[in-house]
Protein backbone atom coordinates (compact mmCIF):
# COMPACT_ATOMS: atom_id res chain seq x y z
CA UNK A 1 105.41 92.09 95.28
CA UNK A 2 105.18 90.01 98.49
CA UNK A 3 101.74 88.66 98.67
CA UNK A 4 100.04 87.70 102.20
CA UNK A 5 97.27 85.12 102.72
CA UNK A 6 95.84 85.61 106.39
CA UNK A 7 93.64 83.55 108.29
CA UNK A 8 91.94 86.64 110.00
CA UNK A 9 89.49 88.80 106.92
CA UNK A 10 90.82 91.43 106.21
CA UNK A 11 88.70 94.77 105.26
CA UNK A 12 89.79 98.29 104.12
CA UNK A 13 88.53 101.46 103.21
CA UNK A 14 90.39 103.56 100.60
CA UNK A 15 89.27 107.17 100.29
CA UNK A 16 90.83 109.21 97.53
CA UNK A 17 92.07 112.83 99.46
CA UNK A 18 91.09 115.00 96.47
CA UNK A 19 88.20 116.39 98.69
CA UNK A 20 86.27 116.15 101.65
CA UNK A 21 84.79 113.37 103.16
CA UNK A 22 80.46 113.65 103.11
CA UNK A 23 77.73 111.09 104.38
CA UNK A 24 78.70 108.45 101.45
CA UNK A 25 81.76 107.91 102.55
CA UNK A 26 81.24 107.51 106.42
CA UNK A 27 78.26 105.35 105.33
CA UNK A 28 81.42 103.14 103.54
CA UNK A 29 84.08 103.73 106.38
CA UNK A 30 81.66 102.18 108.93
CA UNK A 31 80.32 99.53 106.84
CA UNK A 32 83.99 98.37 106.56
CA UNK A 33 84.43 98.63 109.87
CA UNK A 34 81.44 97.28 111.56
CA UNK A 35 81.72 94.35 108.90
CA UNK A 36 85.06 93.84 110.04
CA UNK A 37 84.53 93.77 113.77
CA UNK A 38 81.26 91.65 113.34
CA UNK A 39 83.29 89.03 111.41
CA UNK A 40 86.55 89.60 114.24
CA UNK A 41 88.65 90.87 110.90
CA UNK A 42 91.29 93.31 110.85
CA UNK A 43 90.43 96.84 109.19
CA UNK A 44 93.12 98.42 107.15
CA UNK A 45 92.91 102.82 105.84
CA UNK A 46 94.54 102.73 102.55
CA UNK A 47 94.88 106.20 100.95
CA UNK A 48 94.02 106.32 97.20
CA UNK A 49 96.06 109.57 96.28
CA UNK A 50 97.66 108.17 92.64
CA UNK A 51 96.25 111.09 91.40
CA UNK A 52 98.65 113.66 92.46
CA UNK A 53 97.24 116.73 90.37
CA UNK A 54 94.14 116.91 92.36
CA UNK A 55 95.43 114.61 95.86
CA UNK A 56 95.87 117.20 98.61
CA UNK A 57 97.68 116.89 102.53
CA UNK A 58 95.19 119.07 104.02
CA UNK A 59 92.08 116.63 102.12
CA UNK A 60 94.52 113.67 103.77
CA UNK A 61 94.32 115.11 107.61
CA UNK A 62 91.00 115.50 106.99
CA UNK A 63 90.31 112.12 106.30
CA UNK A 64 92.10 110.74 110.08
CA UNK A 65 90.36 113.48 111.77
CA UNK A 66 86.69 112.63 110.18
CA UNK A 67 87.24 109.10 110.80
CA UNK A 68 88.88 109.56 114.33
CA UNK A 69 85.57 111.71 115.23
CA UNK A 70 83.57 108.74 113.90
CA UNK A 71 85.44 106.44 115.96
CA UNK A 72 86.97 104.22 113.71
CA UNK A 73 90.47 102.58 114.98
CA UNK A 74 93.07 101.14 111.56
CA UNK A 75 96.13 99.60 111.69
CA UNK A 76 99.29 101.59 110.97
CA UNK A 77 100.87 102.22 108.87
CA UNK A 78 98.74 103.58 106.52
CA UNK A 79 99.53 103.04 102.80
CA UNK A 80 99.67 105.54 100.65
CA UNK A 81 99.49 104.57 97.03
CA UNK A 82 101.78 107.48 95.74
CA UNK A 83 104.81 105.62 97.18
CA UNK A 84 104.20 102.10 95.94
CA UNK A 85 104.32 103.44 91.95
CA UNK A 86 107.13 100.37 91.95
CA UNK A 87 104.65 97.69 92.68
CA UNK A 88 102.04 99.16 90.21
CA UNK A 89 105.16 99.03 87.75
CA UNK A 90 106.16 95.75 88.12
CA UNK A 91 102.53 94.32 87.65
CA UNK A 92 102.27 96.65 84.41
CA UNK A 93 105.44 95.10 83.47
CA UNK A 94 103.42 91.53 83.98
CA UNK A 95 101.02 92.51 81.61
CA UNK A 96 103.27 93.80 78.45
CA UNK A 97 105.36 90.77 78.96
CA UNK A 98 101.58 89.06 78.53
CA UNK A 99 101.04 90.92 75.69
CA UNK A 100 97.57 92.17 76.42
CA UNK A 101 98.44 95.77 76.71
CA UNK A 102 98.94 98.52 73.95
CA UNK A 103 99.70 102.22 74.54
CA UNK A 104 96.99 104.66 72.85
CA UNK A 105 97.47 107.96 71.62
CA UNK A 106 94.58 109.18 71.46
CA UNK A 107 93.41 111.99 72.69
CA UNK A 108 89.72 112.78 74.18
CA UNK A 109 88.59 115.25 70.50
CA UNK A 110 90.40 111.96 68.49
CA UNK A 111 88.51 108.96 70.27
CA UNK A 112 85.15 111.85 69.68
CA UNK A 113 86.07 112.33 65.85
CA UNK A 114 86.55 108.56 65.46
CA UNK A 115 83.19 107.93 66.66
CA UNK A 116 81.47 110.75 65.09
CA UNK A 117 83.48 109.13 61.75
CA UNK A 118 81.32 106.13 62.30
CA UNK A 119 77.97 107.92 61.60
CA UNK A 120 76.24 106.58 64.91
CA UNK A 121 75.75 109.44 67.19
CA UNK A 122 77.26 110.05 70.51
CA UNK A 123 74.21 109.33 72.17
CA UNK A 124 73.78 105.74 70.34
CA UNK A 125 77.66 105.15 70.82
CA UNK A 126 77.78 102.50 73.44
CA UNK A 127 79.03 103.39 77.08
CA UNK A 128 80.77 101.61 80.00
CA UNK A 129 78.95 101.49 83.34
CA UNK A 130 80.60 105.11 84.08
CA UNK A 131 79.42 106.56 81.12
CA UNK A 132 82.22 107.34 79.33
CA UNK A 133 82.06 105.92 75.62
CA UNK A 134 83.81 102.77 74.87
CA UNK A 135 87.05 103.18 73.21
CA UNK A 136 86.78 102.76 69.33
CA UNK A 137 89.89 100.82 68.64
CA UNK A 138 92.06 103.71 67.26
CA UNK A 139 95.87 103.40 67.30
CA UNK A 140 95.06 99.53 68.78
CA UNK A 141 96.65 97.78 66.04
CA UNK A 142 99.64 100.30 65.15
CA UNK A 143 102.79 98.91 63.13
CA UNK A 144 105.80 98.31 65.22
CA UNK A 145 107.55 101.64 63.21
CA UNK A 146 104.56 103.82 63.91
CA UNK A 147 104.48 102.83 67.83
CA UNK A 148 107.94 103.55 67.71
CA UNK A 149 108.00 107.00 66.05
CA UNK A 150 104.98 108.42 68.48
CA UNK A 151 107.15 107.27 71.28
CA UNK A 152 110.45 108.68 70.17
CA UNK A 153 108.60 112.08 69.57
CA UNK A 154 106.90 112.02 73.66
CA UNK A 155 103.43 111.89 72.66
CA UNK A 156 101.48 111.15 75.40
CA UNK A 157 99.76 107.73 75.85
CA UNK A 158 97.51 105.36 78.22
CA UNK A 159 98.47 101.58 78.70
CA UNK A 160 95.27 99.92 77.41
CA UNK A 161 93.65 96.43 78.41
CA UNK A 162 93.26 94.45 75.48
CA UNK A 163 90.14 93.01 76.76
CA UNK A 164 89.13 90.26 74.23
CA UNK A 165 93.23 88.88 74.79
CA UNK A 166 93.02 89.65 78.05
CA UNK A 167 89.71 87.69 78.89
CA UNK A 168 90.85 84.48 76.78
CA UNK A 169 93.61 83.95 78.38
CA UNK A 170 92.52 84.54 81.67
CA UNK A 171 90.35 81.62 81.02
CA UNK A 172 93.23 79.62 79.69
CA UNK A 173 95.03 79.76 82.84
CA UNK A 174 91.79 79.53 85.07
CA UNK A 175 90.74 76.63 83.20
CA UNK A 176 87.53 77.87 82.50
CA UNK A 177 85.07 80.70 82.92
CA UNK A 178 86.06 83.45 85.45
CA UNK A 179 83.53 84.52 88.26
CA UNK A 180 83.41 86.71 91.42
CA UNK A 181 81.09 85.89 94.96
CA UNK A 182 78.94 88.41 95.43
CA UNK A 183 77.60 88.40 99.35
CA UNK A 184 74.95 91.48 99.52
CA UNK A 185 74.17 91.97 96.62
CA UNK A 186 74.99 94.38 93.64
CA UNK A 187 72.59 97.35 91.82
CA UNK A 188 70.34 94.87 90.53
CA UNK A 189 70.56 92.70 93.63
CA UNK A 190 72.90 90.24 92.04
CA UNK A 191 73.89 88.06 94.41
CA UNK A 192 76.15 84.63 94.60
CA UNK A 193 78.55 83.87 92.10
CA UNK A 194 78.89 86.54 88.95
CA UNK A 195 80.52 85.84 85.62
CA UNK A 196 82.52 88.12 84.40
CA UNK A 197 82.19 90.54 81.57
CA UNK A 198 84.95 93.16 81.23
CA UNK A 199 84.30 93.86 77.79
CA UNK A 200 81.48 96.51 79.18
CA UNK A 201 84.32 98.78 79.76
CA UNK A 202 85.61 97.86 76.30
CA UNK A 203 89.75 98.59 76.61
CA UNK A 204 89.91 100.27 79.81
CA UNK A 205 92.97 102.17 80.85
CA UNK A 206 95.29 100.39 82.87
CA UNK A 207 98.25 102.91 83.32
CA UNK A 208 99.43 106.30 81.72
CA UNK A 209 103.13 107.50 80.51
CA UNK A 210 103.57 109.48 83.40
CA UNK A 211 101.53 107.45 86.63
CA UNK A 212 102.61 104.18 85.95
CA UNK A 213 99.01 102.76 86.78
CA UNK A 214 95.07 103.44 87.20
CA UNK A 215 92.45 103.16 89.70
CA UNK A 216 91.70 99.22 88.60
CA UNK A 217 95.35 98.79 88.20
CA UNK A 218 96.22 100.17 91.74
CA UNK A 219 93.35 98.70 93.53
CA UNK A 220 93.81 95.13 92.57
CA UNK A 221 97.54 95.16 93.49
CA UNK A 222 97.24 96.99 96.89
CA UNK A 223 93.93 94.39 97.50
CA UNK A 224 96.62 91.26 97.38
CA UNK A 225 99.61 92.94 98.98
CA UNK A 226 97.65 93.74 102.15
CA UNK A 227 95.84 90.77 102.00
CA UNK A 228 92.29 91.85 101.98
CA UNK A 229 89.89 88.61 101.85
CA UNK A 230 86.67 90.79 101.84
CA UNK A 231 85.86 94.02 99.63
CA UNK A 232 83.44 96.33 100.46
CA UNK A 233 82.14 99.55 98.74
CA UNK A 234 79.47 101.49 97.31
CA UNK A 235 77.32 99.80 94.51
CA UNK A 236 78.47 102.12 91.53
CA UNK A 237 82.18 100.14 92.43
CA UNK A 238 80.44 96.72 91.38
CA UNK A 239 81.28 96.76 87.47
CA UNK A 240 84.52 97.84 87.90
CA UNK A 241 84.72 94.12 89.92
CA UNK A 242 84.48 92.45 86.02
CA UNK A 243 87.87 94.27 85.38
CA UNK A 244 89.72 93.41 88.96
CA UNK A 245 88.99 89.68 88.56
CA UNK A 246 90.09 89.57 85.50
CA UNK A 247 93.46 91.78 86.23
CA UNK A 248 93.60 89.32 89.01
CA UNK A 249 93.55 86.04 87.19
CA UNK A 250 96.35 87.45 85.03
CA UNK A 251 98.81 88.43 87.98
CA UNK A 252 98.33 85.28 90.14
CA UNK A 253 96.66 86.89 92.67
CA UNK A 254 94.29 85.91 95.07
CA UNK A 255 90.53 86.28 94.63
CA UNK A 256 89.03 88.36 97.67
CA UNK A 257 85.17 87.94 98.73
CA UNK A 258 82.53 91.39 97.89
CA UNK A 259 80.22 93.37 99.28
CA UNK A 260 79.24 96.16 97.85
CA UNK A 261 76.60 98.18 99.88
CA UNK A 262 73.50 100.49 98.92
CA UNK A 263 74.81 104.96 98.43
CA UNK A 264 73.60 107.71 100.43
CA UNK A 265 71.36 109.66 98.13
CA UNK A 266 69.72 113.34 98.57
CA UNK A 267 66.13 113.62 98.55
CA UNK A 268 66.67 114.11 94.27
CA UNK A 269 67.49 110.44 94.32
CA UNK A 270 71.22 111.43 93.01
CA UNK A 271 74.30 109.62 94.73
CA UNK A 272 76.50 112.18 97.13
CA UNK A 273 79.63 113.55 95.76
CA UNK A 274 82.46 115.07 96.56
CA UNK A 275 82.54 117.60 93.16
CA UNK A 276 79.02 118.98 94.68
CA UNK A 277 80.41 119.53 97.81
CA UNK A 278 77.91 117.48 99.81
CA UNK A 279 77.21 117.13 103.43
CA UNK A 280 80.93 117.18 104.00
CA UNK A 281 81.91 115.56 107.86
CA UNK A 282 83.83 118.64 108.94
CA UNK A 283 80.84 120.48 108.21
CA UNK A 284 78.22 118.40 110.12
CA UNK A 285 81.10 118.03 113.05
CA UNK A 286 81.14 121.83 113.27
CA UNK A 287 77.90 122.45 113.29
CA UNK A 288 77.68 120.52 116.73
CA UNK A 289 76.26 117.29 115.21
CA UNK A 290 77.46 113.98 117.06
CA UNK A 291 79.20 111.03 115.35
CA UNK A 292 75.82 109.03 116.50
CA UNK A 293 73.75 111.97 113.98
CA UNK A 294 76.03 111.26 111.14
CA UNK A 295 74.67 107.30 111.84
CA UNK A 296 71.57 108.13 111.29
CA UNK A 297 72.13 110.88 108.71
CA UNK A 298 73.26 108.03 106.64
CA UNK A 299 71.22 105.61 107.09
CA UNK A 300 73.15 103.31 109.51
């Protein structure tokens, strides 16, 4: 896993093709972009597509052509996550050897059973930034004979983060506590150096059986291959930046610069998304509107 340290930043944007493209993201794409020229940085396109159940081509051409009508020039070739599983591997392999993974079995009704087993209700069950509930801990501590029986029979599983492990000795080999620079600020305009605190995501997925890693996973290791120095993305991104510093203390990898930058909201107040279909590029574009009315569309 050849890691590059440049003198030149280094920016990217990495859209997911599992839809199309609307305001938020070319609101992202050209804050990358601008950023990058302003700072006389390279900007890299990275294509997110690890999840190959929902990843489509025609989502994919869509992205060049919306960002092409925009006017945005990347570097080729652009990587494409779905055939770099070996690198995503190899750092997974890193962490076992740490010991600071576990594979889970459990499924979604077992992790809602456990909890509801508990007594609290699934409203007072605490829940990461995303809003999924934080994992209660089932199948963490297995016997080596159980682990092994589960496997031998395929049952499906999810490489876990043991967090608490994880964060200690990320601090052992730091030397102290862990941090990330924040330069414009996150949802509740923190700003400057951040500690970290992973453990809001409790034991976050780092890989699965069958896709050998996960967004935070993924993201961290493409970040140091390609030798981006500055991150930026949308706001709702900045917790998952307690989990990447971390993962990045642990691999030896170096620690980029942030920026994560205000969403493009409907008149409701609610964030733009690609499930709800909104404002999508190609639509705007074909309704005769000019890359300089997307600009202003969103805000820029």
């Amino acid at each position: 896993m050849p890691i590059t340290r440049p003198q030149r930043d280094v920016l990217r944007f990495a859209p997911s093709p599992n839809g199309w493209l609307h305001l938020g993201h070319a609101y992202s794409a050209i804050f990358a972009y601008e950023t990058a020229k302003s700072l006389g940085g390279r900007f890299l396109l990275r294509i997110e597509d690890i999840d190959t159940g929902r990843c489509r081509p025609e989502y994919e051409q869509g992205i060049y052509e919306d960002l092409a009508w925009l006017g945005l020039v990347w570097e080729e070739p652009v990587r494409r996550q779905s055939e770099h599983f070996a690198d995503y591997e190899a750092a997974l392999k890193r962490l076992r050897s740490m010991e600071v993974v576990y594979p889970c079995f459990a499924t979604r009704k077992e992790i809602a059973d456990a909890i509801a087993a508990t007594g609290i209700g699934p409203k007072h069950w605490p829940s990461d930034p995303d809003g999924a509930p934080i994992y209660p801990g089932i199948y963490k501590d297995l016997p080596g004979g159980e682990l092994n029986r589960l496997m031998w029979e395929g049952r499906s599983y999810a490489w876990r983060l043991d967090v608490e492990k994880a964060l200690e000795l990320a601090e052992k080999k730091a030397g102290g506590p862990i941090s990330f620079l924040e330069e414009h600020g996150g949802p509740r305009g923190e700003l400057g150096r951040i500690p970290i605190d992973p453990l809001l995501f409790g034991d976050v997925i780092i890989a699965r059986k069958d896709v050998p890693t996960s967004y935070h996973l993924a993201v961290t290791v493409d970040d140091a291959i390609q030798g981006v120095t500055l991150v930026t993305r949308g706001q709702d991104l900045f917790p998952a930046t307690h989990v990447h510093r971390l993962l990045q203390v642990l691999l030896d990898l170096p620690e980029p610069r942030y920026r994560h930058h205000p969403l493009v909201r409907d008149e409701t107040g609610r964030r733009l998304s690609k499930s709800a279909k909104d404002m999508g590029l190609r639509e705007l574009r074909a309704d005769g509107l000019s890359p300089a009315d997307v600009r202003r569309l969103a805000g820029i």
